[in-house]
Each structure stands twice: as structure tokens, then as C-alpha cells.
C-alpha atoms as a PDB file:
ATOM      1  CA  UNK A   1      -1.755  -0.954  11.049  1.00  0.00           C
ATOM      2  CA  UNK A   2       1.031  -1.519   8.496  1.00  0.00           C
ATOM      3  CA  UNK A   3       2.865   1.153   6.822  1.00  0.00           C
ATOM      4  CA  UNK A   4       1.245  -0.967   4.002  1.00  0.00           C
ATOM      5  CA  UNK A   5      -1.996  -0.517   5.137  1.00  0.00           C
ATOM      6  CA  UNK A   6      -1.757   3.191   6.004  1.00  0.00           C
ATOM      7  CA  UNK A   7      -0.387   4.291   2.300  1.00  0.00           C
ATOM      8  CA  UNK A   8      -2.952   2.213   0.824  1.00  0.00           C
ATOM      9  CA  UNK A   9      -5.910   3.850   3.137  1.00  0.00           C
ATOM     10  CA  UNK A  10      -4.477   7.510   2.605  1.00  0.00           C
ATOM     11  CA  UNK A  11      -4.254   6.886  -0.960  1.00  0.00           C
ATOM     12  CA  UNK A  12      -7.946   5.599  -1.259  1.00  0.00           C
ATOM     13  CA  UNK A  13      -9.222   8.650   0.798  1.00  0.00           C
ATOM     14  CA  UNK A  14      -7.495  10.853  -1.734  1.00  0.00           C
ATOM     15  CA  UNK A  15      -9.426   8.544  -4.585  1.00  0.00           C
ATOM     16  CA  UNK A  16     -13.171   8.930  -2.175  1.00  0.00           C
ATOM     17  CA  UNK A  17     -12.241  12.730  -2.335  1.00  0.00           C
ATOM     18  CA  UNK A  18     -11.862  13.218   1.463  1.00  0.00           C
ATOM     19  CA  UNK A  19      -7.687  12.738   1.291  1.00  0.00           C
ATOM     20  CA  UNK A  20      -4.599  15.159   1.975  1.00  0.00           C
ATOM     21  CA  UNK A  21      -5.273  16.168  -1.439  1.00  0.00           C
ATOM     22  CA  UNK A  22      -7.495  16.412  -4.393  1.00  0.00           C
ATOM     23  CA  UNK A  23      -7.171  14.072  -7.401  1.00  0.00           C
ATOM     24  CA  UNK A  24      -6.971  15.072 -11.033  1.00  0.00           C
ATOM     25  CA  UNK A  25      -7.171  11.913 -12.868  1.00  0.00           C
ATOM     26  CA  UNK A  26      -8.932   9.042 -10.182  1.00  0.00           C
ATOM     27  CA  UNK A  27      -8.949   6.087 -12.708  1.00  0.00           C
ATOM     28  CA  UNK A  28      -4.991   6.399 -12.579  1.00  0.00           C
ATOM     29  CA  UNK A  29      -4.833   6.392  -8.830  1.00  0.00           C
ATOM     30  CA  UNK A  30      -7.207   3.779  -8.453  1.00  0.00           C
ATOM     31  CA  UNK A  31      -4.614   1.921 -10.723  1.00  0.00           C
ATOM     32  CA  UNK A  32      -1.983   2.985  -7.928  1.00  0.00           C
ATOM     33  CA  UNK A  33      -4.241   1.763  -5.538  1.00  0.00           C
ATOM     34  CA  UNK A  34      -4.096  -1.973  -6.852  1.00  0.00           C
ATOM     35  CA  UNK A  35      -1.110  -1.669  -7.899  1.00  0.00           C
ATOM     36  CA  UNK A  36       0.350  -0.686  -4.697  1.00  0.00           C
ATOM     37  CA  UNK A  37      -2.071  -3.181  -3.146  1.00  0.00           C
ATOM     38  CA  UNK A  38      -0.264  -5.927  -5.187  1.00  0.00           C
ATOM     39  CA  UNK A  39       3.251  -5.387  -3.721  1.00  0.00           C
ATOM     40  CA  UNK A  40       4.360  -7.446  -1.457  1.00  0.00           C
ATOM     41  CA  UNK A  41       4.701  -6.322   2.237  1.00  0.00           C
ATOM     42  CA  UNK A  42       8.006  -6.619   1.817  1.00  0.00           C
ATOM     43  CA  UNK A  43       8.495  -5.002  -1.516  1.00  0.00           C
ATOM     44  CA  UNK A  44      11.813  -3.162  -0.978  1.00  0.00           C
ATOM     45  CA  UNK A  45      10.310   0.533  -2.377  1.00  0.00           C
ATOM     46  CA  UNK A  46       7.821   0.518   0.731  1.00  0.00           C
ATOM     47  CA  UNK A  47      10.788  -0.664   3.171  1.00  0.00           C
ATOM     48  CA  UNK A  48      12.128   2.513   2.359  1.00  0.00           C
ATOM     49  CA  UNK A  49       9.366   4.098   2.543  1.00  0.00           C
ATOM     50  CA  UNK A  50       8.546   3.080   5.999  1.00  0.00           C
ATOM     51  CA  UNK A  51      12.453   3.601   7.083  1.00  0.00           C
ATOM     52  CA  UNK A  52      12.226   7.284   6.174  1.00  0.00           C
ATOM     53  CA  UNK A  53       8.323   7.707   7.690  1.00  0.00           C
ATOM     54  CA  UNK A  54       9.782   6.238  10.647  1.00  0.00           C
ATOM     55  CA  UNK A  55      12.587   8.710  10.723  1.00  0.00           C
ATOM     56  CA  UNK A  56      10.887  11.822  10.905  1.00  0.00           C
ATOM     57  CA  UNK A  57       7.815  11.611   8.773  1.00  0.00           C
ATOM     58  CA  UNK A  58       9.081  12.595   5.724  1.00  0.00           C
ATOM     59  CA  UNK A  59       6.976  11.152   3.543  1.00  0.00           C
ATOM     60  CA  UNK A  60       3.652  11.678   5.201  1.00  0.00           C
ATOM     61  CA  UNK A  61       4.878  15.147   5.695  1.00  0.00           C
ATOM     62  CA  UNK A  62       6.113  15.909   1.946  1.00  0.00           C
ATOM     63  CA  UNK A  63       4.512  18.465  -0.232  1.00  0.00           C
ATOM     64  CA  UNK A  64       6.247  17.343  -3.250  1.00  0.00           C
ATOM     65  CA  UNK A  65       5.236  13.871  -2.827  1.00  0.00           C
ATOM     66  CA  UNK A  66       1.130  14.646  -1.499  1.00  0.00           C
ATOM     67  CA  UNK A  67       0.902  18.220  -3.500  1.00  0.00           C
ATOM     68  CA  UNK A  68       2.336  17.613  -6.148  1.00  0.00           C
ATOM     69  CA  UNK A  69       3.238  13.932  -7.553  1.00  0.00           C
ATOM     70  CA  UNK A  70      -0.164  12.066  -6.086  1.00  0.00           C
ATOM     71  CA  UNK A  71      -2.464  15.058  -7.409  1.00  0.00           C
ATOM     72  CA  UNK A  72      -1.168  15.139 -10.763  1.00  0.00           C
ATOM     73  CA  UNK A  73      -0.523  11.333 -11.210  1.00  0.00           C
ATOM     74  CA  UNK A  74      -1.962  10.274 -14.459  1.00  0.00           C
ATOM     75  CA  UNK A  75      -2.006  13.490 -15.822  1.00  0.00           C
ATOM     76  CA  UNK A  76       1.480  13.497 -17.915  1.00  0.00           C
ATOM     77  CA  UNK A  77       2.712   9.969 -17.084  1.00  0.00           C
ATOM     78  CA  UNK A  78       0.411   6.917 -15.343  1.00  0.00           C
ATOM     79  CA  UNK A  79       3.698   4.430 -14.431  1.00  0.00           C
ATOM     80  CA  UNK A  80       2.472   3.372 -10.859  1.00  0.00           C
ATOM     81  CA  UNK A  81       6.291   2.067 -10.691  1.00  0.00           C
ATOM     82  CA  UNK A  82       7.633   5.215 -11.796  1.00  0.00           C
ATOM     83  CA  UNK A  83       5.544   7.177  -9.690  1.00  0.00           C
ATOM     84  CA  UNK A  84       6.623   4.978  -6.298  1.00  0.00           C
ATOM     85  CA  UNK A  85      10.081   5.544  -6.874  1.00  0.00           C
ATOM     86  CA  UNK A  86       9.934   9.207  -7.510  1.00  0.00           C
ATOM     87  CA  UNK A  87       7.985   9.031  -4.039  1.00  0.00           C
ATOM     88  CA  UNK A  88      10.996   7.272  -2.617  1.00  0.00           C
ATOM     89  CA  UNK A  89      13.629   9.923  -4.456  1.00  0.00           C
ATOM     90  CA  UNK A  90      11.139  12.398  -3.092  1.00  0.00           C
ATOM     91  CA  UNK A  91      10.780  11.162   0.721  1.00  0.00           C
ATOM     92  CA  UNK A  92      14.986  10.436   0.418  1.00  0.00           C
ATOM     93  CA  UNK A  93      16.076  13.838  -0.701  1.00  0.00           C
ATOM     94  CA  UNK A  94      13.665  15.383   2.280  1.00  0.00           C
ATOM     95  CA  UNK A  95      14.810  13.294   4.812  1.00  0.00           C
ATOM     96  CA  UNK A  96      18.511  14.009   3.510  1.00  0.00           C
ATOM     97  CA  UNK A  97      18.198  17.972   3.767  1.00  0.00           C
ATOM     98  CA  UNK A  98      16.386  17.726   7.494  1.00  0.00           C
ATOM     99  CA  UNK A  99      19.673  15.791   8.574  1.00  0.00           C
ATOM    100  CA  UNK A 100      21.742  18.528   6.990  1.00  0.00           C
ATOM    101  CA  UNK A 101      19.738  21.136   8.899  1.00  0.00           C
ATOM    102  CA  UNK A 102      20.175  19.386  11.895  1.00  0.00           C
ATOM    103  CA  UNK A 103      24.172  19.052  11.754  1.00  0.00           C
ATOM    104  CA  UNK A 104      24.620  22.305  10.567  1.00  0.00           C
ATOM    105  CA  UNK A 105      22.572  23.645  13.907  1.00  0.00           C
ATOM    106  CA  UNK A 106      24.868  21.179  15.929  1.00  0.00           C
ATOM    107  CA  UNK A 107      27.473  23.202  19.043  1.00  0.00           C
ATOM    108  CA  UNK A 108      31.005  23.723  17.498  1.00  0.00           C
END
């Protein structure tokens, strides 16, 4: 399975109401859905994406990005663009502080 394929099956789960998370508005995820959907496989957002999953997980393991930004998507602002590169800034900034943590716990 593509990384692709796993965002867009994690995000549909969310939209059948059996995901990581509940859904407040589900006609603007299921416009994330397609839109993501849409992208090419090589769209450079999900590159990313799949560089920092690969990593350490940081994006499937992100509270900001699955308790906060997916949930509530729609709900102030419905830019599925906008929304997939706060996901990036989101996954980025996590995957930034775990590498600080693990430096700072480095010998000498």
C-alpha cells in the first residue's frame, strides 16, 4: 500500500465514522478526500509527508495533525490545500523537536 493509499483510507474511515478521530463537518473532508485523491503520487506535499512518516511516524502519530486539524477541518476554514500544508508544517515541526530530544539525550 502507498503512503497515498494509506492517508486516503485513514481519512475515509474518519469520514465512515470508524477513524482515529471523529469528524465535525464530513462534507468538507469528503472534499479532502477527492481532493487528496486528485494529487498526483508524486505531488511534492505527500513526498514529505511520507519522508517524515517514514522517519519516525510523525505524522500518523501527531495529535495536532489527527486531534485537532482533521476533526475541525471545515469548521473555520475548508482550503484542502491549506489544510495539507499545515499537516506538513505540523508533521515537520514534530519530527524537528523528536530530533532535538534525541541529541540533547546524546553521551558528552
Amino acid at each position: 500500500m502507498t503512503f497515498k493509499e494509506e492517508f486516503l483510507a485513514e481519512l475515509e474511515d474518519c469520514l465512515r465514522g470508524y477513524g482515529a478521530v471523529p469528524v465535525l463537518n464530513p462534507n468538507a473532508l469528503a472534499r479532502l478526500v477527492d481532493f487528496v485523491r486528485r494529487l498526483a503520487d508524486d505531488d511534492p506535499r505527500l513526498r514529505c509527508l511520507e519522508g517524515v512518516d517514514q522517519g519516525s511516524g510523525s505524522f500518523w502519530n501527531n495529535p495536532a495533525v489527527w486531534w485537532e486539524l482533521v476533526p475541525r477541518f471545515g469548521v473555520a476554514s475548508g482550503d484542502c490545500a491549506d489544510l495539507l500544508d499545515r499537516m506538513l508544517d505540523e508533521a515537520i515541526t514534530d519530527e524537528i523537536d523528536v530530533l532535538e530530544m534525541e541529541i540533547r539525550e546524546l553521551p558528552g
